[in-house]
Protein backbone atom coordinates (compact mmCIF):
# COMPACT_ATOMS: atom_id res chain seq x y z
CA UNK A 1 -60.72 -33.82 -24.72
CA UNK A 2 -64.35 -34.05 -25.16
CA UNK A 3 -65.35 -35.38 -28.72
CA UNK A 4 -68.64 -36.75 -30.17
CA UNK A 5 -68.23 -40.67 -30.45
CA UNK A 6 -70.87 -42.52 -33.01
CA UNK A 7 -71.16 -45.67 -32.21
CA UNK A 8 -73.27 -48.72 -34.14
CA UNK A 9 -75.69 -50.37 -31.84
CA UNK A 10 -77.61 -53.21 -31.68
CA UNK A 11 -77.48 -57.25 -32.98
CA UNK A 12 -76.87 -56.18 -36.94
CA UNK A 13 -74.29 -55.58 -39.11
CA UNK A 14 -72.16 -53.53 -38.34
CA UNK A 15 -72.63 -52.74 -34.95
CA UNK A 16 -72.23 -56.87 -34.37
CA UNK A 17 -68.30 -56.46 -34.51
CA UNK A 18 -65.59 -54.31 -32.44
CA UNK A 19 -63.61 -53.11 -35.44
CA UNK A 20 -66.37 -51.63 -37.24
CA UNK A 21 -68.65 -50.68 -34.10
CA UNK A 22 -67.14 -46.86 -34.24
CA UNK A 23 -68.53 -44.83 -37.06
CA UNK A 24 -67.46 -41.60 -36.51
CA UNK A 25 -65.35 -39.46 -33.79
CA UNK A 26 -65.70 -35.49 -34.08
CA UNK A 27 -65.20 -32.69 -32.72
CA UNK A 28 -66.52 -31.90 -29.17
CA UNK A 29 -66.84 -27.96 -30.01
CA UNK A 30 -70.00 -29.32 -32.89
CA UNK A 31 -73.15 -28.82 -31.70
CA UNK A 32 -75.59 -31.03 -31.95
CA UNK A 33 -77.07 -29.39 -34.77
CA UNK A 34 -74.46 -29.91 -37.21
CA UNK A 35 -74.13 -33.76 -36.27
CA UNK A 36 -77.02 -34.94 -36.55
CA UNK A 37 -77.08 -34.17 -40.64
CA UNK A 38 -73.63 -36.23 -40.41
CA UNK A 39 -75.47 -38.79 -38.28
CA UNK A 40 -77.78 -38.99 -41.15
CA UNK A 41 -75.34 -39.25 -44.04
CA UNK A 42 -73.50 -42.15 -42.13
CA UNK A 43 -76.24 -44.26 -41.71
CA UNK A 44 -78.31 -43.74 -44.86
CA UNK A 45 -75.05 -44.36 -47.06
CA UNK A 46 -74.47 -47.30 -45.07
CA UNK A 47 -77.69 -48.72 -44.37
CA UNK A 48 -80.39 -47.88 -46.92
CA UNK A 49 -80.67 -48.81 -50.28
CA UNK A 50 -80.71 -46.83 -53.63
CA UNK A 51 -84.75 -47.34 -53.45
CA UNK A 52 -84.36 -45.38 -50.24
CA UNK A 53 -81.90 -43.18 -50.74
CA UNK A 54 -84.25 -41.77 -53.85
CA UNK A 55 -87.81 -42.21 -51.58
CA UNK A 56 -86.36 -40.10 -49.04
CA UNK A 57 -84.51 -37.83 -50.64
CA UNK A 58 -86.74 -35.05 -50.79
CA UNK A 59 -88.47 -36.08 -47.57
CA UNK A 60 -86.87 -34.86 -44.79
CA UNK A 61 -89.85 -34.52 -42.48
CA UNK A 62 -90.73 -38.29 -43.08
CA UNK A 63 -86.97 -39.24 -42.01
CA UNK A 64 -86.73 -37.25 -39.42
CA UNK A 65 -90.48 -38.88 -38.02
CA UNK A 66 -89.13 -42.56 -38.98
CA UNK A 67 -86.21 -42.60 -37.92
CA UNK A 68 -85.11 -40.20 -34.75
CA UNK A 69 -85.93 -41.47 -31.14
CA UNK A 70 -88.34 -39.32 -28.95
CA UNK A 71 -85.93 -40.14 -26.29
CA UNK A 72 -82.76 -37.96 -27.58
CA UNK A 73 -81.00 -35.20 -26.11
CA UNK A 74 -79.21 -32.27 -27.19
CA UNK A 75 -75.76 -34.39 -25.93
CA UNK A 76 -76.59 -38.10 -26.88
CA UNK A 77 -79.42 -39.30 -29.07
CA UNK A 78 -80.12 -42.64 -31.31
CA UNK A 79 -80.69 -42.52 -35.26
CA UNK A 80 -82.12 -45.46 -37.46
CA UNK A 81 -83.12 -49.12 -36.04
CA UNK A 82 -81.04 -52.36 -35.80
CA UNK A 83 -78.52 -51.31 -36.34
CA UNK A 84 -79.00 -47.74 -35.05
CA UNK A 85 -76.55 -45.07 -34.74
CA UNK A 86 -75.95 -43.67 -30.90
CA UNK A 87 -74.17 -40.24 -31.02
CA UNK A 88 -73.36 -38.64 -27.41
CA UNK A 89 -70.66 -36.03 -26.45
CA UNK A 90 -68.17 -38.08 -24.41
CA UNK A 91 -64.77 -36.65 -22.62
CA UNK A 92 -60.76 -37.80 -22.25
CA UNK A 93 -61.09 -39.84 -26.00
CA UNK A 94 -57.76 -41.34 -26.33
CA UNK A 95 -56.84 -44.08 -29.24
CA UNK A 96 -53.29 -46.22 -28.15
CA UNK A 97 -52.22 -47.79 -31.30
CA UNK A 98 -50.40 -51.14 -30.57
CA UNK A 99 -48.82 -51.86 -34.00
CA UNK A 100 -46.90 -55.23 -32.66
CA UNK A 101 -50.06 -56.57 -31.96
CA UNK A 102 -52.26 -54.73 -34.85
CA UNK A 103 -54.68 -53.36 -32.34
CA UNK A 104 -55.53 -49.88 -31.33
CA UNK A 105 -57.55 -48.98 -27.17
CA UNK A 106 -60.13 -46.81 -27.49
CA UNK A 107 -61.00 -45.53 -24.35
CA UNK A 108 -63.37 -42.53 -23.17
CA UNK A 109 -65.56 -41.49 -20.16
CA UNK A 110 -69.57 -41.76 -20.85
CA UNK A 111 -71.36 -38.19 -19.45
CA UNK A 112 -73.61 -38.55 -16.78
CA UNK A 113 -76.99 -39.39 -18.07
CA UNK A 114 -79.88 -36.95 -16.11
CA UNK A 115 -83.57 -37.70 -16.82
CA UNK A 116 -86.57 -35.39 -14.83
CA UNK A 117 -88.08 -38.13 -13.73
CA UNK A 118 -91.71 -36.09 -12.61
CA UNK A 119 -93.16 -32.96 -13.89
CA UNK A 120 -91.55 -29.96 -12.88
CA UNK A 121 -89.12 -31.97 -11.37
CA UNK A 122 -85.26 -31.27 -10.81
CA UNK A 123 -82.75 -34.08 -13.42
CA UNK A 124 -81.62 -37.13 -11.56
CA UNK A 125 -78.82 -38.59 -12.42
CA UNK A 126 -79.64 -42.26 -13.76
CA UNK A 127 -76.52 -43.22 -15.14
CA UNK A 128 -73.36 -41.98 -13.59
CA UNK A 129 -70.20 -40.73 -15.69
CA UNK A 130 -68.48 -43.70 -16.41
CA UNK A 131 -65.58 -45.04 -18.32
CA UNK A 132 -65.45 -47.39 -20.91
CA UNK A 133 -62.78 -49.17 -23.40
CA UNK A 134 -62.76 -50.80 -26.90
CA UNK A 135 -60.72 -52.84 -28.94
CA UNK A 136 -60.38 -53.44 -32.38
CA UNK A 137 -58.03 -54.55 -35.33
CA UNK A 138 -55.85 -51.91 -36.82
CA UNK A 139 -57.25 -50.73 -40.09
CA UNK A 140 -60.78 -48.67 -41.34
CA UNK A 141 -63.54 -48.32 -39.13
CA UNK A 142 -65.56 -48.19 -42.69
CA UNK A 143 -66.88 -51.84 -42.93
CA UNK A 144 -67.65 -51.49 -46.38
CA UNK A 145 -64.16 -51.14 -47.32
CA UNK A 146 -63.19 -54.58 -45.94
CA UNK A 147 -66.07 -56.11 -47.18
CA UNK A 148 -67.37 -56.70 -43.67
């Protein structure tokens, strides 16, 4: 099943800690068009202040300038700074919930990552499909209802 998997990266809180480094799992059939506004939402709730929320509010062209990477693609791209949200379509998402322990595997395969690497150039592949596995404590992946 392919799925878009928002992750919290970097050295900050949240994205510092396995339970809370997932933000959001959706649908695969989204485009990227209607995740990045939920992208948006997710970080600015959790990140930014009220002062921010308000300065912002009515500035989407500012946002968008501050705070999107020039290095995104329709299938993966990064939102905010440290922490930063990294949304990418990912494929065979399955969650195994081990209540005896209080844990639940996350494990997906990454997409190949292609870059056209000269002008007028064909993609190369620079980062080969590859699979990859969390864990984390049983409960919310919302940190702020923990009071992470």
């Amino acid at each position: 099943m392919k799925a878009w998997l928002l992750t919290w990266e970097g050295t900050a809180n949240p994205a510092d800690s396995d339970d809370y480094k997932i933000a959001a799992i959706l649908s695969g059939r989204l485009g990227s068009g209607s995740v990045k506004p939920i992208v948006d939402a997710i970080y600015t709730r959790c990140i930014w202040t009220a002062t921010d929320l308000v300065y912002f509010a009515h500035k989407p062209r500012d946002r968008e300038e501050q705070f999107w990477h020039s290095h995104n693609q329709s299938d993966r791209f990064f939102y905010g700074y440290n922490p930063c949200i990294f949304a990418r379509l990912v494929k065979d998402i399955v969650v195994r919930k081990d209540e005896e322990m209080l844990v639940e595997r996350v494990t997906w395969t990454e997409l190949p990552y292609f870059r056209i690497e000269e002008q007028g150039g064909m993609p190369v592949e620079v980062e080969p499909a590859s699979p990859r596995e969390l864990t984390r404590t049983l409960k919310a992946v919302a940190a702020d209802i923990h009071g992470h």
